[in-house]
Protein backbone atom coordinates (compact mmCIF):
# COMPACT_ATOMS: atom_id res chain seq x y z
CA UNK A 1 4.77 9.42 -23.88
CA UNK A 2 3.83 5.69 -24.04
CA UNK A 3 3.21 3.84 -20.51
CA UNK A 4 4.07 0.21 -19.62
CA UNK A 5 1.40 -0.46 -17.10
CA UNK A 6 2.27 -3.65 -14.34
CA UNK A 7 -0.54 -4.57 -12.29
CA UNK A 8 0.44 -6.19 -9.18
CA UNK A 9 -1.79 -8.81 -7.92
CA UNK A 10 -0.85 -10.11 -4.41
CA UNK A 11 -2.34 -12.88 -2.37
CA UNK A 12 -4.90 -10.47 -0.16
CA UNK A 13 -3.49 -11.94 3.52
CA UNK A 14 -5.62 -9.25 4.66
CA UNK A 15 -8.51 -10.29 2.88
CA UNK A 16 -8.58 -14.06 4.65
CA UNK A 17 -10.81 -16.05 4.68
CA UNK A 18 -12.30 -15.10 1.57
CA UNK A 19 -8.79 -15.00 -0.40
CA UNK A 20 -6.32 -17.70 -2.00
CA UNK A 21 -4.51 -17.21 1.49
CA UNK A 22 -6.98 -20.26 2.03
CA UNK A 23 -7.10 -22.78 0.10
CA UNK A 24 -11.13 -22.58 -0.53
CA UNK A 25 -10.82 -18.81 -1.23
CA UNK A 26 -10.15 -17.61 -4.49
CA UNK A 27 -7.33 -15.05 -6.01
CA UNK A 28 -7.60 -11.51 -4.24
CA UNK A 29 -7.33 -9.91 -7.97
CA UNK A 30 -10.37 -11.91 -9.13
CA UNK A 31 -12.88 -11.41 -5.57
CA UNK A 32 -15.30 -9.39 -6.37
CA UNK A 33 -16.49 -5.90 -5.31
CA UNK A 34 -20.28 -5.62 -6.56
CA UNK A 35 -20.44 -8.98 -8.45
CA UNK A 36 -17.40 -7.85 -10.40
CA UNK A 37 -13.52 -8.92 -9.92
CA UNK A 38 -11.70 -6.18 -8.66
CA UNK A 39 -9.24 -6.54 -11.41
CA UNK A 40 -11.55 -5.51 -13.45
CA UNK A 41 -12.13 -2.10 -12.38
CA UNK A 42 -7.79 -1.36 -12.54
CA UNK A 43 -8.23 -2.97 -16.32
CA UNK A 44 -11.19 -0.66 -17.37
CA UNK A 45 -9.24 2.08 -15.86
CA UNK A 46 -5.83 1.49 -17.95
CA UNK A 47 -8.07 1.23 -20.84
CA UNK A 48 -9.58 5.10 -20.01
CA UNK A 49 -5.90 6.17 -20.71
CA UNK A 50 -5.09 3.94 -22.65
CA UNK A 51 -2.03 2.29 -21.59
CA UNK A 52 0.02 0.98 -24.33
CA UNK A 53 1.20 -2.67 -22.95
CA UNK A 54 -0.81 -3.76 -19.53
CA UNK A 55 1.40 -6.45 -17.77
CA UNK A 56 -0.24 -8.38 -14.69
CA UNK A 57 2.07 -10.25 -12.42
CA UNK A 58 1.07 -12.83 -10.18
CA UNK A 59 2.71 -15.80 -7.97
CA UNK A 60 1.97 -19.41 -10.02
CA UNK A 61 -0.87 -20.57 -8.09
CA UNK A 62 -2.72 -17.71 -9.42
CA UNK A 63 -1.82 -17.37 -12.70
CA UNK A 64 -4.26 -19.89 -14.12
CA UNK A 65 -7.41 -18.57 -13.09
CA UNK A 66 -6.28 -14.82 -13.30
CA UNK A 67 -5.17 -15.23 -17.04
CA UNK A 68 -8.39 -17.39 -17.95
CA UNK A 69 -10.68 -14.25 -16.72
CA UNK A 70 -8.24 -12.02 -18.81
CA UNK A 71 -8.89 -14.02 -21.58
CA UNK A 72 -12.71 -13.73 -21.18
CA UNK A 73 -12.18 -9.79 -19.98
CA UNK A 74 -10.06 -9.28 -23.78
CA UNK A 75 -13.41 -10.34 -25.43
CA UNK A 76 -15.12 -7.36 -23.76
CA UNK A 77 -12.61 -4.71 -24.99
CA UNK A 78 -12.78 -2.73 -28.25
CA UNK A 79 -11.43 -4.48 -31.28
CA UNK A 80 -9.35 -1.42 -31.53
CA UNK A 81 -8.36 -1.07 -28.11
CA UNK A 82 -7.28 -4.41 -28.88
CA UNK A 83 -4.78 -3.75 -31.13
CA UNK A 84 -3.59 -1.03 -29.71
CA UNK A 85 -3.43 -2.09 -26.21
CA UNK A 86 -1.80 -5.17 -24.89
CA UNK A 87 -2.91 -7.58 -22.06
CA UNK A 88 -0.44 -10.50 -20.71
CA UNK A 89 0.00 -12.21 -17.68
CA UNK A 90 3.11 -13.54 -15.96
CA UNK A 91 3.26 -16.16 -13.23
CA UNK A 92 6.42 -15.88 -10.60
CA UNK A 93 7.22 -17.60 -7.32
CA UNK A 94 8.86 -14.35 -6.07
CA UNK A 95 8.64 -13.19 -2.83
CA UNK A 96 8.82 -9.35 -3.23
CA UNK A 97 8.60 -6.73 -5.81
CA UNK A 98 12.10 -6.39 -5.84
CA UNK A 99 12.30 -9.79 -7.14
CA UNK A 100 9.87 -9.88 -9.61
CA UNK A 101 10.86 -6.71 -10.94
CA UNK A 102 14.10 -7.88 -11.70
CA UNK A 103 12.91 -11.39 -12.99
CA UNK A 104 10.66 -9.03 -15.76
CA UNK A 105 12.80 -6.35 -16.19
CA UNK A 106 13.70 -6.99 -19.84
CA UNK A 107 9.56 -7.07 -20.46
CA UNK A 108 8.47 -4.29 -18.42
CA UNK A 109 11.52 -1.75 -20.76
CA UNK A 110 11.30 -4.18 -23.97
CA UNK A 111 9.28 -1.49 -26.25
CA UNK A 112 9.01 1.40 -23.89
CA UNK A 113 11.34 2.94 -20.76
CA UNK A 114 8.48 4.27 -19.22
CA UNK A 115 6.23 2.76 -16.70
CA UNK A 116 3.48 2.95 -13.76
CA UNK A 117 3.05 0.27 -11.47
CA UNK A 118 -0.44 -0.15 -10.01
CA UNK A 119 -1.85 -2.18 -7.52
CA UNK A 120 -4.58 -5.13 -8.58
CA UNK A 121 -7.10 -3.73 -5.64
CA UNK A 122 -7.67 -0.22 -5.95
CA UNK A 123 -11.72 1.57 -7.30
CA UNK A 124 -11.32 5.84 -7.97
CA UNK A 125 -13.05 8.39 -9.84
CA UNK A 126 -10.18 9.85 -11.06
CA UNK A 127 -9.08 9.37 -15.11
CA UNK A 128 -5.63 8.32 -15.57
CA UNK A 129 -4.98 11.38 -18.11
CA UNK A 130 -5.12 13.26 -14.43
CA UNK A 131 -1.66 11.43 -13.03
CA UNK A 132 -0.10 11.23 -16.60
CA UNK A 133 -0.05 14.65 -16.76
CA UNK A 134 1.20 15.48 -12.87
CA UNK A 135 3.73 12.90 -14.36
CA UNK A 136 4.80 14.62 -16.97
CA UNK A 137 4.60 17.78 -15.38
CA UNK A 138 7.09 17.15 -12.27
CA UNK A 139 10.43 18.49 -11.97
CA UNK A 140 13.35 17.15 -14.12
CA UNK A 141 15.55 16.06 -11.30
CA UNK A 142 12.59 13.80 -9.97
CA UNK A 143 13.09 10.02 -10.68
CA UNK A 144 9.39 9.16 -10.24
CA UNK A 145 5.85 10.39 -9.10
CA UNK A 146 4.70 8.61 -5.89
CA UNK A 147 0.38 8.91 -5.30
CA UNK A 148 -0.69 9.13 -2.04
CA UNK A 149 -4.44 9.44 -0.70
CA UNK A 150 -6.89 9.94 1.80
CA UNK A 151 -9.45 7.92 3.46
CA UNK A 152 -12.49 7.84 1.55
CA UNK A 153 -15.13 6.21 3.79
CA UNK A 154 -16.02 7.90 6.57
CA UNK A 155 -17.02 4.56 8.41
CA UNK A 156 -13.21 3.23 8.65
CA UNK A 157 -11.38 4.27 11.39
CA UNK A 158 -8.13 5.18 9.67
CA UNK A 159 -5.77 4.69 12.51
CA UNK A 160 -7.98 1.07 13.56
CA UNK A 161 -8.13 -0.28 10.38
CA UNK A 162 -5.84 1.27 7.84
CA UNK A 163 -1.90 0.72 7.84
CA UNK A 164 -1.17 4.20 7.99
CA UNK A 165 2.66 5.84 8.59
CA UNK A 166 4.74 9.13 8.68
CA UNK A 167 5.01 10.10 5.83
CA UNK A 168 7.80 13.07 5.35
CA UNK A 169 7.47 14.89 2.35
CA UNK A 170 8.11 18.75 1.43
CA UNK A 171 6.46 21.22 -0.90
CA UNK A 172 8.98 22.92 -3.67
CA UNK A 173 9.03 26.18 -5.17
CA UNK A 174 7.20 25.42 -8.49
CA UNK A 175 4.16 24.05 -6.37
CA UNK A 176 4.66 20.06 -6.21
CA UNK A 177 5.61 18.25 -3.82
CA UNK A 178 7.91 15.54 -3.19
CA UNK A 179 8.87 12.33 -1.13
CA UNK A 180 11.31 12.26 1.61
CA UNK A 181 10.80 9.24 3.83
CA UNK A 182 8.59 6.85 5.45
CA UNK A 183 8.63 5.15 8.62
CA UNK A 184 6.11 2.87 10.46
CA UNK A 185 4.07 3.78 13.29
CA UNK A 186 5.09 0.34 15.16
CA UNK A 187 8.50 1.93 14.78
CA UNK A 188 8.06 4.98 15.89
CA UNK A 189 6.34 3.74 18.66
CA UNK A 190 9.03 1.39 19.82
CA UNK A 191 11.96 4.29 19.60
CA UNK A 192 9.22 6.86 21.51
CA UNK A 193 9.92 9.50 19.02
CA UNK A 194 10.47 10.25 15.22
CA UNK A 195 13.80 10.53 14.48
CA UNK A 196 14.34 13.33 11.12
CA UNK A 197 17.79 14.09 10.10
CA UNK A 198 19.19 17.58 10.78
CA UNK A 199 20.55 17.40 6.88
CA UNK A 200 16.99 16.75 5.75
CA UNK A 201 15.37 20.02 7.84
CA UNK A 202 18.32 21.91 6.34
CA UNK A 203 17.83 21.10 2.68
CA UNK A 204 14.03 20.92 3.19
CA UNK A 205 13.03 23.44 6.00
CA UNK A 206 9.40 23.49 5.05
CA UNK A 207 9.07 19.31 5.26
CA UNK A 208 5.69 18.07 6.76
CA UNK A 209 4.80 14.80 8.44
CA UNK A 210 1.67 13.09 8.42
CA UNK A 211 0.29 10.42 9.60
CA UNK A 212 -3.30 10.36 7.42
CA UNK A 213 -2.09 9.80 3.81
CA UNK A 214 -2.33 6.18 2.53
CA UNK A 215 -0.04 4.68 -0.12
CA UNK A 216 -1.82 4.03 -3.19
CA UNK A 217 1.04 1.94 -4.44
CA UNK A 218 0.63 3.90 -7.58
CA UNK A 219 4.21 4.55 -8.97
CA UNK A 220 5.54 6.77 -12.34
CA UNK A 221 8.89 6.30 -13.44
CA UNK A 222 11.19 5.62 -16.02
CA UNK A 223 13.70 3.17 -16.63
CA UNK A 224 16.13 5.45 -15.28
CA UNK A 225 14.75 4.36 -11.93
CA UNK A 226 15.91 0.62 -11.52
CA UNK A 227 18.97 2.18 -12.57
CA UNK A 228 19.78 3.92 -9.99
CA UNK A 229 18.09 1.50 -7.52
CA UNK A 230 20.24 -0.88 -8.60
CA UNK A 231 23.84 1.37 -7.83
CA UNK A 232 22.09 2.22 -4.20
CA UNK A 233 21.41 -1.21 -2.97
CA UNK A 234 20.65 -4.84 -4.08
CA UNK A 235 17.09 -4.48 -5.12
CA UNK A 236 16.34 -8.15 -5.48
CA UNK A 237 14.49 -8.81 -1.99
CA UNK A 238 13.55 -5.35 -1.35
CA UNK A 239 9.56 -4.20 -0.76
CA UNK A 240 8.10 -1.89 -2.91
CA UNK A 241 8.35 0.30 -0.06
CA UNK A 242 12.16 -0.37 0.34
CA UNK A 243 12.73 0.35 -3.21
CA UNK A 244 10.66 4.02 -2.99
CA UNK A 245 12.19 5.10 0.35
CA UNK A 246 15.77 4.66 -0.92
CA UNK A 247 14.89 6.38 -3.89
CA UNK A 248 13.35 9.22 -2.25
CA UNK A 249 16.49 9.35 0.62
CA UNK A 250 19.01 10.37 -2.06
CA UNK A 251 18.06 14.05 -1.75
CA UNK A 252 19.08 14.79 1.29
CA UNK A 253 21.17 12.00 2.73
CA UNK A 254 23.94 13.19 0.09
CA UNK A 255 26.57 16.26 0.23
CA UNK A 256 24.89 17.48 -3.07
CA UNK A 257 21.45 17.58 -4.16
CA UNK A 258 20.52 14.34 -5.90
CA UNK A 259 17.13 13.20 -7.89
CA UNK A 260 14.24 12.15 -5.48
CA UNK A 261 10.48 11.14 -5.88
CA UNK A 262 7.44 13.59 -6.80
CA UNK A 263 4.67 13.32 -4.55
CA UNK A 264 0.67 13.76 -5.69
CA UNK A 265 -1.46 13.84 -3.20
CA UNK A 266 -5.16 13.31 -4.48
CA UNK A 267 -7.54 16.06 -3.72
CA UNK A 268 -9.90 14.96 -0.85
CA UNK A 269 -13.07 15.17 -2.59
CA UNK A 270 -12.13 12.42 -4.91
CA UNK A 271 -12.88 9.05 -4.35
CA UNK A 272 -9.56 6.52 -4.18
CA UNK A 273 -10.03 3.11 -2.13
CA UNK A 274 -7.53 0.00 -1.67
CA UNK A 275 -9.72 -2.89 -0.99
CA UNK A 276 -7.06 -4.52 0.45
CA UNK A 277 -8.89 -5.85 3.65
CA UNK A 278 -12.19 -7.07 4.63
CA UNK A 279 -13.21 -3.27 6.22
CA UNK A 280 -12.31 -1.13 2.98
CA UNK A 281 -13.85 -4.51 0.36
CA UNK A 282 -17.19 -4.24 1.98
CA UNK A 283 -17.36 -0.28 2.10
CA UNK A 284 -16.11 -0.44 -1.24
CA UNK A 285 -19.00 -2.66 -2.23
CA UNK A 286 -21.54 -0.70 -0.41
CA UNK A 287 -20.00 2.76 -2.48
CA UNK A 288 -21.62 0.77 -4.94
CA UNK A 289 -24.80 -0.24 -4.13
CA UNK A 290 -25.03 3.37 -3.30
CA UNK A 291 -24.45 4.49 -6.54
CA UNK A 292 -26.89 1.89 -7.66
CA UNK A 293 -29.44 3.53 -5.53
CA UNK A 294 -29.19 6.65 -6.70
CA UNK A 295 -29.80 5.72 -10.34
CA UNK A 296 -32.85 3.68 -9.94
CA UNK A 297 -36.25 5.04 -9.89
CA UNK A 298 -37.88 2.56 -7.49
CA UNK A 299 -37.30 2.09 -3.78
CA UNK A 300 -37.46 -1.68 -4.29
CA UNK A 301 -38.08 -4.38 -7.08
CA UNK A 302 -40.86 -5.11 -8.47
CA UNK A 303 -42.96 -8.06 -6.71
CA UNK A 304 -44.89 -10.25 -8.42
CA UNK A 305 -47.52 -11.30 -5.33
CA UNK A 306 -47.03 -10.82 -1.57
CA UNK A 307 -44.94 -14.06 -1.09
CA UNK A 308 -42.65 -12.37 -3.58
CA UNK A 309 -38.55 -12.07 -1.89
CA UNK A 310 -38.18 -8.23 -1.70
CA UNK A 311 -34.96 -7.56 -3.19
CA UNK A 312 -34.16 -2.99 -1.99
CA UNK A 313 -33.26 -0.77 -5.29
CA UNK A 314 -29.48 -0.52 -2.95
CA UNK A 315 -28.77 -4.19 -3.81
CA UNK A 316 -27.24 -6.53 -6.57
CA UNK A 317 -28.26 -10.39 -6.62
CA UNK A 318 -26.46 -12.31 -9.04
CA UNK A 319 -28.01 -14.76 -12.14
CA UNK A 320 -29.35 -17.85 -11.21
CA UNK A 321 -29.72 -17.17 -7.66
CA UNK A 322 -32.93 -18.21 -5.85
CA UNK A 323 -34.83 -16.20 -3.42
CA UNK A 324 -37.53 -17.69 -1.17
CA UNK A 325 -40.62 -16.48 -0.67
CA UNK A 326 -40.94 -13.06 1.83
CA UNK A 327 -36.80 -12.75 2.19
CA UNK A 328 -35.92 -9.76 2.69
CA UNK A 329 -32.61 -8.47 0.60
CA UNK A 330 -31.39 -4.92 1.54
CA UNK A 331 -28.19 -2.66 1.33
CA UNK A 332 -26.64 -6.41 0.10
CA UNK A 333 -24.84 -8.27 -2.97
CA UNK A 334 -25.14 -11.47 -3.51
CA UNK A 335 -23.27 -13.46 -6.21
CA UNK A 336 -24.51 -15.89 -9.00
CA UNK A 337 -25.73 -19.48 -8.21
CA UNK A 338 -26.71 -18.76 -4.59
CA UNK A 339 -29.82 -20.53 -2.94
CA UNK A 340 -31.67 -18.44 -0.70
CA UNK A 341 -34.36 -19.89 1.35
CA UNK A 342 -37.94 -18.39 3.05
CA UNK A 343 -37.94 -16.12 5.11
CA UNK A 344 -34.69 -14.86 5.33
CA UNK A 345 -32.99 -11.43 6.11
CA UNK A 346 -30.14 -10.21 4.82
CA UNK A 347 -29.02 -6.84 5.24
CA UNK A 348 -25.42 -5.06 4.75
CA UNK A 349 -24.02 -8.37 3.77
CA UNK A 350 -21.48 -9.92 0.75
CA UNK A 351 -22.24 -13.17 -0.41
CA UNK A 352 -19.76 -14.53 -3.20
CA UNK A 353 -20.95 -16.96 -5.41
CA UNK A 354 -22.84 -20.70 -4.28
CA UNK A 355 -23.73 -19.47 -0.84
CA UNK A 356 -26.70 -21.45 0.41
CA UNK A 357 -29.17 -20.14 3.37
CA UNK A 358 -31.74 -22.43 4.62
CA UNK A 359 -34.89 -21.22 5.56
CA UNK A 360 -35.31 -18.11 9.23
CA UNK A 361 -31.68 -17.33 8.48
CA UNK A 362 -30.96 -13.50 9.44
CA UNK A 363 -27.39 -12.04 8.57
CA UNK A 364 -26.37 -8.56 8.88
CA UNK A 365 -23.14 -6.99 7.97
CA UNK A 366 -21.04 -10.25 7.33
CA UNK A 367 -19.27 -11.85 4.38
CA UNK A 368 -19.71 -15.37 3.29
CA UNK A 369 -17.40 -17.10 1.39
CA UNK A 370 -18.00 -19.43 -2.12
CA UNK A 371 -19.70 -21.93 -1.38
CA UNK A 372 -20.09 -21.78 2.09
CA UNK A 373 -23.81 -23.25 3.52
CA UNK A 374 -25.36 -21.70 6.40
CA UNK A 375 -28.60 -23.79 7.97
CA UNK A 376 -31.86 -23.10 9.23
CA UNK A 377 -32.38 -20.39 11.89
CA UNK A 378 -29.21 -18.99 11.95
CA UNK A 379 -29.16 -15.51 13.34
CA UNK A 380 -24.89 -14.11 12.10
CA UNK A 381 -23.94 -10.57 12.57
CA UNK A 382 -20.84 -9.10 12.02
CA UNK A 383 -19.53 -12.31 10.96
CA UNK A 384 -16.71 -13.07 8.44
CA UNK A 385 -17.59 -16.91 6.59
CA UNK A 386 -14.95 -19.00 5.11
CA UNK A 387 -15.85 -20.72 1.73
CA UNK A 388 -17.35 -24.12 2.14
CA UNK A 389 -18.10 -23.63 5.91
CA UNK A 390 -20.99 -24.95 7.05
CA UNK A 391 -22.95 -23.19 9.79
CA UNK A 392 -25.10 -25.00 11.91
CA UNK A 393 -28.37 -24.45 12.33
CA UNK A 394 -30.28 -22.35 15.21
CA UNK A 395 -27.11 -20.81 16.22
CA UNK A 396 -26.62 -17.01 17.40
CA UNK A 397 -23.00 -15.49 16.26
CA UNK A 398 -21.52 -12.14 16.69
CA UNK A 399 -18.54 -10.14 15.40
CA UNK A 400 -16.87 -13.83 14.73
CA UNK A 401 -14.34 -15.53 11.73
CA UNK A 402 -15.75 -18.79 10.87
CA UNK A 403 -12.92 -20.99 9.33
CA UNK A 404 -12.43 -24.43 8.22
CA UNK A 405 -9.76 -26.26 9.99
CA UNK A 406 -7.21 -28.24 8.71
CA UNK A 407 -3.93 -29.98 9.58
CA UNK A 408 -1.92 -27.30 7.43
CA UNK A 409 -3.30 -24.55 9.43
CA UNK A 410 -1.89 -26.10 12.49
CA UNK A 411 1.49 -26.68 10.92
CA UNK A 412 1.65 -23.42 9.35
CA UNK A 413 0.81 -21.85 12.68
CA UNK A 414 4.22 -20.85 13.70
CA UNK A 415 6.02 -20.69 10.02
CA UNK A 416 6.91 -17.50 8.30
CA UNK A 417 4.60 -16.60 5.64
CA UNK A 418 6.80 -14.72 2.53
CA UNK A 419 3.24 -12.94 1.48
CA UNK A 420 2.70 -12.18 5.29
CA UNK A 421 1.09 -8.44 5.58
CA UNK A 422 3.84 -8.33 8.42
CA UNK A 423 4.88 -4.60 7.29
CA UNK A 424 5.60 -2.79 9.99
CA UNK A 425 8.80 -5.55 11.14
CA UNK A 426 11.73 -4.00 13.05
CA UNK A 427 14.66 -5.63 12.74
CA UNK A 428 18.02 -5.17 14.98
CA UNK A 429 19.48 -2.76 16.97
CA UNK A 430 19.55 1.57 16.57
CA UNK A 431 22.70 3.75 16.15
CA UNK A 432 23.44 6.86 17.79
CA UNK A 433 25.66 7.98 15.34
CA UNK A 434 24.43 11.48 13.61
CA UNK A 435 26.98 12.63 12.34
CA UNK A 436 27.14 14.59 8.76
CA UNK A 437 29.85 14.58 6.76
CA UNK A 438 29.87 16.94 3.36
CA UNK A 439 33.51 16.50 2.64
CA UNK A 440 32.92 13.65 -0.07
CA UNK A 441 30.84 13.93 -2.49
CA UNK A 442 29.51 10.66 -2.79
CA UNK A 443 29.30 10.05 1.08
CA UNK A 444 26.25 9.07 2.63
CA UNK A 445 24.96 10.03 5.98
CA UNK A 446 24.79 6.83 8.76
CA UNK A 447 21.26 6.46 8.05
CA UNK A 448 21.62 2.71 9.42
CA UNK A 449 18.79 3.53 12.48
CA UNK A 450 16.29 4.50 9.32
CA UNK A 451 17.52 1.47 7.58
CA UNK A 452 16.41 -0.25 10.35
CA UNK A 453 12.84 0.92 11.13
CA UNK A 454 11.51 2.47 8.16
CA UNK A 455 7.85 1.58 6.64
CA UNK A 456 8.27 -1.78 4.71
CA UNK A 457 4.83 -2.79 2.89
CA UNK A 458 4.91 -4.55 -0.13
CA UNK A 459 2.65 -4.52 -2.78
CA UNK A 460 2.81 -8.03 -4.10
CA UNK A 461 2.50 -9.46 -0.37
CA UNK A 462 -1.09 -7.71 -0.32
């Protein structure tokens, strides 16, 4: 069974200010997670199966840089991976999936009708062969295999910092699982209670609900999908989310039993992380300098005299940066090209690339942007850095986002953003009407008040 993998990269609003949401941050696919673009980690996983044609779509403004790192990543790969194994990337000024995936539907079914769309942002431990074969193994009458997970970091407070929802979903006979609905917890919150159709309990009388599984955004499927997607609704402005919950509807909001979605859930002692805001990326990055740690046999580098910079065995500093004399570099990863005067501490932090410190600068536990420049004596903790900000010297921050502004931010302060990470929007009014009707076999129940509420994230908005 050959694979079509699509790699979604989306413009990482939660990832601001380090992201292309500003202008002086780069691509979220390309921002990297231990001096290496997160991209790259979702490519060298596709290649572990390996995935037959790897498409990556992206809006326009990204497509330049993404593709010219492809280009370089293609070099790296295994002549015969090569061949066997395609890379291309495609530029679109879409503003959901359910757009693009229609603009690249011919490519995404052109030499195979089966597929697995993945997002650009995502670091696990577990092989593709794992999911391929829960694919293949799921019931007939599923149309897809949805992968869900669990928090991974024990430092993120899931219901603070992850978008978590109710997810409904009901175990079958022959030991899977599969997907029945999801709703937001801003919706749910607004109605006061969680409204499950009496048809659904009836057809599924063992159905769960939880509210600590996390969409990996990892979707199976088959041509046979977008299909049916297609007959259901208009697909063309729908979310990823959208497209998955109407799916996974049809088996119980029909008279008769139609084809739904499988559900994996990944065992909890695996490791599965989204870095798709600034909490998970720097947990993500610190999962790797832990890793680090473990394999090296010294507690810290190597110095060559006293004055040395003392760079901990649980850190990563990029080429051609410079460390003053006695800094201090712990639990840290600094990119390439950074300048990094005496006497400096920096502990817990991410520094992307061109970062300059001036001399009795102490950071702990913040992220600094490309190029941003922070001067003498500044003490930052907590702090989230803009690229090309300039902090000022001798000054004390705590817990703040330091952003250059400009006169588009001010005009773009009450606009609509199409890649906004506004996912849990509820739009008009709620209907009272329950009732079921299994005279017609094609009917559907009123499920307008779902319609209405229901958990809308995208995956290319992210």
């Amino acid at each position: 069974m050959e694979f079509h993998a699509v790699i979604f990269c989306g413009k990482g609003s939660a990832l601001s200010p380090i992201s292309a949401i500003k202008d002086t941050g780069i691509p979220k696919a390309l921002l990297p997670i231990a001096n290496k673009p997160m991209i790259e980690y979702v490519l060298e996983w596709c290649d572990r199966a390996p995935f037959k044609y790897v498409s990556i779509l992206t809006d326009n403004h990204s497509l330049t840089p993404i593709s010219k790192y492809v280009e370089g990543y293609k070099l790296k790969r295994d002549p015969e991976l090569t061949r066997s194994s395609t890379i291309q990337c495609l530029g679109s000024d879409a503003s959901s999936t359910g757009s693009m995936l229609q603009q690249f539907r011919e490519v995404i079914f052109k030499n195979t009708t089966n597929f697995v769309f993945l997002p650009c942002d995502f670091i696990t431990d577990i092989p593709p062969q794992v999911l391929i074969e829960v694919y293949r193994g799921t019931d007939d009458d599923n149309l897809g295999l949805s992968v869900v997970y669990n928090n991974s970091f024990d430092s993120i407070d899931i219901n603070k910092m992850l978008k978590t929802n109710y997810t409904v979903y009901a175990d079958t006979n022959d030991g899977n699982a599969v997907l029945l609905d999801q709703y937001s917890k801003s919706s749910v919150a607004i109605s006061k209670f969680l409204k499950v159709r009496t048809q659904l309990l009836w057809r599924y009388p063992k159905t769960k609900v939880s509210t600590k599984l996390l969409d990996s955004f990892i979707l199976f499927g088959d041509e046979k999908m977008f299909e049916i997607a297609n007959e259901e609704k208009n697909t063309s402005n729908r979310s990823a989310s959208k497209l998955k919950g109407d799916l996974a509807r049809r088996s119980w909001k029909h008279s008769t039993l139609k084809e739904t979605i499988g559900l994996f859930i990944l065992p909890e002692q695996s490791m599965f992380a989204r870095c798709n805001n600034l909490a998970v990326y720097m947990e993500a990055n610190r999962y790797f300098l832990k890793l680090k740690a473990r394999e090296s046999t010294s507690s810290q580098s190597k110095k060559d005299n006293k004055n040395s910079a003392t760079v901990g065995a649980d850190s990563i500093v990029g080429e051609s940066t410079e460390l003053g004399e006695k800094t201090s570099v712990k639990r840290s990863v600094i990119g390439t090209n950074c300048k990094i005067g005496k006497r400096c501490r920096i502990t817990g932090c991410v520094l992307l690339n061109n970062v300059t410190i001036d001399d009795d600068s102490h950071l702990e536990n913040c992220i600094v942007g490309t190029g941003a420049i922070i001067e003498s004596k500044a003490k930052l903790v907590n702090c989230n850095i803009e690229g090309t900000y300039t902090v000022g010297g001798n000054v004390s921050l705590k817990g703040e986002t330091l952003v250059n502004l400009s006169l588009s931010d001010l005009q773009n302060d009450d606009g609509d953003d199409l890649y906004s990470d506004d996912d849990d929007h509820v739009a008009g009014g709620q209907s009272d009407d329950d009732d079921d009707d299994d005279d017609d076999d094609e009917d559907e129940y009123d499920d307008e008040s779902f319609e209405e509420e229901d958990y809308d994230d995208d995956i290319f908005a992210r």
